[in-house]
C-alpha atoms as a PDB file:
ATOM      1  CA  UNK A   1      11.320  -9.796  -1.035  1.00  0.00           C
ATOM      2  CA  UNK A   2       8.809  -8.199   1.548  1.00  0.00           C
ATOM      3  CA  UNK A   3      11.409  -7.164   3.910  1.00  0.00           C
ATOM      4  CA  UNK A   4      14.029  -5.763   0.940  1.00  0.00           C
ATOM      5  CA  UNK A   5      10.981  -3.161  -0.265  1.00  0.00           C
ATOM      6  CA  UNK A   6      10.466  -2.610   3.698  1.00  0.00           C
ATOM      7  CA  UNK A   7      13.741  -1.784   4.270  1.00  0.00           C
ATOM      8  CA  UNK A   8      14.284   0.371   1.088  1.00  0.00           C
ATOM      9  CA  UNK A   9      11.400   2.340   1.604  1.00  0.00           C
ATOM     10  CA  UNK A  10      12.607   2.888   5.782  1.00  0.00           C
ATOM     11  CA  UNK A  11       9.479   0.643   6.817  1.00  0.00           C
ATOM     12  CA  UNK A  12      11.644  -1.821   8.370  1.00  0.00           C
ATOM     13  CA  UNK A  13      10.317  -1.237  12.102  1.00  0.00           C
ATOM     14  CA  UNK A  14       6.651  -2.217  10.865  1.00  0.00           C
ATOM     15  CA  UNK A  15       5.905  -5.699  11.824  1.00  0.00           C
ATOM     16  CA  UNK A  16       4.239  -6.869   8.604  1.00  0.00           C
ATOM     17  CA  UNK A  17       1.261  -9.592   7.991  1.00  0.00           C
ATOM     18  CA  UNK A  18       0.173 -11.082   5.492  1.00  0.00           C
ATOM     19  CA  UNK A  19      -3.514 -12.432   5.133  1.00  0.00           C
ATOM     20  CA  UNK A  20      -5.094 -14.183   2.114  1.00  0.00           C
ATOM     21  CA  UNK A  21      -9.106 -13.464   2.573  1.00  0.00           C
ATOM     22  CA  UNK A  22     -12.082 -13.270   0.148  1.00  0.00           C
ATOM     23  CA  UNK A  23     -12.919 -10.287  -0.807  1.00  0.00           C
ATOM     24  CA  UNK A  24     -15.697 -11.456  -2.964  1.00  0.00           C
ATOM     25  CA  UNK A  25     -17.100  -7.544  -3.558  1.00  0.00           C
ATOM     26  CA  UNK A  26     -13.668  -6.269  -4.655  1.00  0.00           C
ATOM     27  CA  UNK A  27     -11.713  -6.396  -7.839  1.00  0.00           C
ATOM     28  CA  UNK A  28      -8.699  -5.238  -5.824  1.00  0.00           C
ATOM     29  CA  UNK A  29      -5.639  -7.448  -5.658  1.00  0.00           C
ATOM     30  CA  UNK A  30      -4.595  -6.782  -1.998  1.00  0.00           C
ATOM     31  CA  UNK A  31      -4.919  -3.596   0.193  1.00  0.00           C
ATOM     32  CA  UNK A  32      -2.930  -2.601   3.300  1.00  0.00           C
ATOM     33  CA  UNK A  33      -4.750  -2.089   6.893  1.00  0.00           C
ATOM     34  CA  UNK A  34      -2.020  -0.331   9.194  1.00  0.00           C
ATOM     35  CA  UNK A  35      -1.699   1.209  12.487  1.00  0.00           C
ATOM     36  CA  UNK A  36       1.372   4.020  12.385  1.00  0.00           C
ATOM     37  CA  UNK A  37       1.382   4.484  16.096  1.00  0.00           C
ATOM     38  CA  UNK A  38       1.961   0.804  16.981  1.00  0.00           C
ATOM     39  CA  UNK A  39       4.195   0.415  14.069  1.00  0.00           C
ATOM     40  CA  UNK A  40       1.829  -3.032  12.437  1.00  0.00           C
ATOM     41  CA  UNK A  41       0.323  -3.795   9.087  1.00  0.00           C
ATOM     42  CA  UNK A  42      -1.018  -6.157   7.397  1.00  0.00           C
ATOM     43  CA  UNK A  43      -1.645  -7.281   4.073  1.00  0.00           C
ATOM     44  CA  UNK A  44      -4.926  -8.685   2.357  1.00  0.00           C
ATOM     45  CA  UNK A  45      -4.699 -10.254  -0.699  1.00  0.00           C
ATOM     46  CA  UNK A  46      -8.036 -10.808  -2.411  1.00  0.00           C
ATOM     47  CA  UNK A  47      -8.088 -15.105  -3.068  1.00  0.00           C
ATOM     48  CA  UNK A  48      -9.424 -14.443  -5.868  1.00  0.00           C
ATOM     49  CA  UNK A  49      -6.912 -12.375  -7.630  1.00  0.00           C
ATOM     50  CA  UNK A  50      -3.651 -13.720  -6.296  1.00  0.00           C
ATOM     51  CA  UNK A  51      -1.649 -14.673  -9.242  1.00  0.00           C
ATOM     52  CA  UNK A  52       1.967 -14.675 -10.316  1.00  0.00           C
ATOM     53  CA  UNK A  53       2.300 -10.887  -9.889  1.00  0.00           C
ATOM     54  CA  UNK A  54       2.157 -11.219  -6.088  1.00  0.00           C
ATOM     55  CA  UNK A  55       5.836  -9.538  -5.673  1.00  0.00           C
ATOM     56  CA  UNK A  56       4.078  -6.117  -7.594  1.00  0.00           C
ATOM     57  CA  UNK A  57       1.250  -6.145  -5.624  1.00  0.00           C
ATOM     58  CA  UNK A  58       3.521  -6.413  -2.114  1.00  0.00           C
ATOM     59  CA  UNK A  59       5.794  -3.786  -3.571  1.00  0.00           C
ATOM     60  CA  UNK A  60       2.707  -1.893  -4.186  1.00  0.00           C
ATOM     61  CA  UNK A  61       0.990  -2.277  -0.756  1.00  0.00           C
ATOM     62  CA  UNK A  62       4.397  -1.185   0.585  1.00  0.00           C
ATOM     63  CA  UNK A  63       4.134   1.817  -1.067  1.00  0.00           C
ATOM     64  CA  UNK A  64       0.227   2.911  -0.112  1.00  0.00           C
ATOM     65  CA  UNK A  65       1.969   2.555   4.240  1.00  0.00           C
ATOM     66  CA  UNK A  66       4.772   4.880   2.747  1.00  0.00           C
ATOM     67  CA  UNK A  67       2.800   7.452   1.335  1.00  0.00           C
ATOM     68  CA  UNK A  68      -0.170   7.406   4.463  1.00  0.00           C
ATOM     69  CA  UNK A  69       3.107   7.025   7.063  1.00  0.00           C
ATOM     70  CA  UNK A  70       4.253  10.889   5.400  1.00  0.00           C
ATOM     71  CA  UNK A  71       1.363  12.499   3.862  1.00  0.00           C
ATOM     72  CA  UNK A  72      -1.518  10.981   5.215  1.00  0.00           C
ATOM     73  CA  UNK A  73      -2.670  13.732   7.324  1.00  0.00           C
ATOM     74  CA  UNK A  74      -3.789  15.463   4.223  1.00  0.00           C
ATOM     75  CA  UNK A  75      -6.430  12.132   3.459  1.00  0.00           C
ATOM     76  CA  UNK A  76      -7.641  11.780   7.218  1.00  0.00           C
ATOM     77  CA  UNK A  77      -8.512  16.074   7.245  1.00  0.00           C
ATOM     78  CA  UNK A  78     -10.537  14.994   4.241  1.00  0.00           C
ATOM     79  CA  UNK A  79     -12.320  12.090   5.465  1.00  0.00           C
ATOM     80  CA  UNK A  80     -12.886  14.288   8.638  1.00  0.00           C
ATOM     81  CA  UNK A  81     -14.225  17.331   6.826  1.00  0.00           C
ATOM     82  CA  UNK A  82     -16.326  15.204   4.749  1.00  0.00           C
ATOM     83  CA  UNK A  83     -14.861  16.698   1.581  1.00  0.00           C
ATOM     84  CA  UNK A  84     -15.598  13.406  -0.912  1.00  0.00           C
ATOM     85  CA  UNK A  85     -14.409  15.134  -3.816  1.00  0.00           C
ATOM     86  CA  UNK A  86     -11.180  16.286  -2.187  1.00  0.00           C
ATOM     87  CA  UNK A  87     -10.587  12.870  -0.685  1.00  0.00           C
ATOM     88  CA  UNK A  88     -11.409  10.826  -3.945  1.00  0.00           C
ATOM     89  CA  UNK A  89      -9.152  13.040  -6.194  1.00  0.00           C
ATOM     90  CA  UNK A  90      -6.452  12.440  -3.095  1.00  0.00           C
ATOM     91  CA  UNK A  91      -6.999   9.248  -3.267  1.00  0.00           C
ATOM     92  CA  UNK A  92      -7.030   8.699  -7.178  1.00  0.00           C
ATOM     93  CA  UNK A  93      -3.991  11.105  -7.342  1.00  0.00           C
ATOM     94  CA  UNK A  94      -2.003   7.896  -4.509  1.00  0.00           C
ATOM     95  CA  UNK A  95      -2.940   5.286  -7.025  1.00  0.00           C
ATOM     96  CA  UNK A  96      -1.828   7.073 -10.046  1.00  0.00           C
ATOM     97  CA  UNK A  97       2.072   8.137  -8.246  1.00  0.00           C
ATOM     98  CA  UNK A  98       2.265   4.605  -6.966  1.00  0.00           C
ATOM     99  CA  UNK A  99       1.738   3.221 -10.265  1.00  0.00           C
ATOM    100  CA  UNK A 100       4.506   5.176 -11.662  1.00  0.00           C
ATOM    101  CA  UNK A 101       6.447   4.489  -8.724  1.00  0.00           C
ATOM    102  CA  UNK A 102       6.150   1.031  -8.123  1.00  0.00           C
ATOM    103  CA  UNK A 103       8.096  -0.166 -11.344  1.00  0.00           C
ATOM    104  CA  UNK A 104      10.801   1.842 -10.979  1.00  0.00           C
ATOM    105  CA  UNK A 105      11.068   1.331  -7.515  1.00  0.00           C
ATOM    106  CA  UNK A 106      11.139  -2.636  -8.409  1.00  0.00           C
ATOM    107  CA  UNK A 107      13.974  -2.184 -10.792  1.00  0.00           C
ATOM    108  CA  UNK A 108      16.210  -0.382  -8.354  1.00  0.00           C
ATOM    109  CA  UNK A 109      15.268  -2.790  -5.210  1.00  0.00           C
ATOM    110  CA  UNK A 110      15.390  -5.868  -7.023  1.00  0.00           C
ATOM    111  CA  UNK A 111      18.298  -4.977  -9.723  1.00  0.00           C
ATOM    112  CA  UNK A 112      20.834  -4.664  -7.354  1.00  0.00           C
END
């Protein structure tokens, strides 16, 4: 599954982990730690959270290295300026596209 969404979403020449860690402060299912220049990420899923939707929440890691691979310059001249409002509404703005992204992505992935 991992390496269909890679491929699909031109990701295919990032080597890919996956770890499974308490995050015991976080109600996040999983979030994505990546390096662009050396082409590696990796996956954390929160053990508490991991559940059956474990394919959405890859799918939807996936996308978060997409969107920071092409238009994450804008989110690191925030955190560098130190505009918080700027990066939070950045940030919040991510979360709501890959939400609406995600499940149609999914359908035309997996649907195939």
């Amino acid at each position: 599954m991992e390496r269909r969404a890679q491929k699909s979403l031109k990701l295919a020449s990032y080597r890919i982990k996956n770890q499974i860690q308490d995050m015991e402060d976080s109600e996040e299912y999983a979030e994505i730690v990546y390096n662009h220049p050396k082409k590696r990420a990796a996956i954390v899923f929160n053990r508490r959270k991991i559940n059956e939707e474990l394919e959405d929440t890859i799918l939807h890691e996936l996308l978060h290295l997409f969107i920071s691979k092409h238009l994450g310059v804008a989110e690191n001249v925030f955190e560098r300026q130190k505009k918080r409002s700027s990066l939070k509404k950045y940030q919040k703005g991510e979360e709501k596209a890959i939400s609406i992204l995600a499940p149609l992505l999914k359908k035309a992935i997996f649907d195939r």
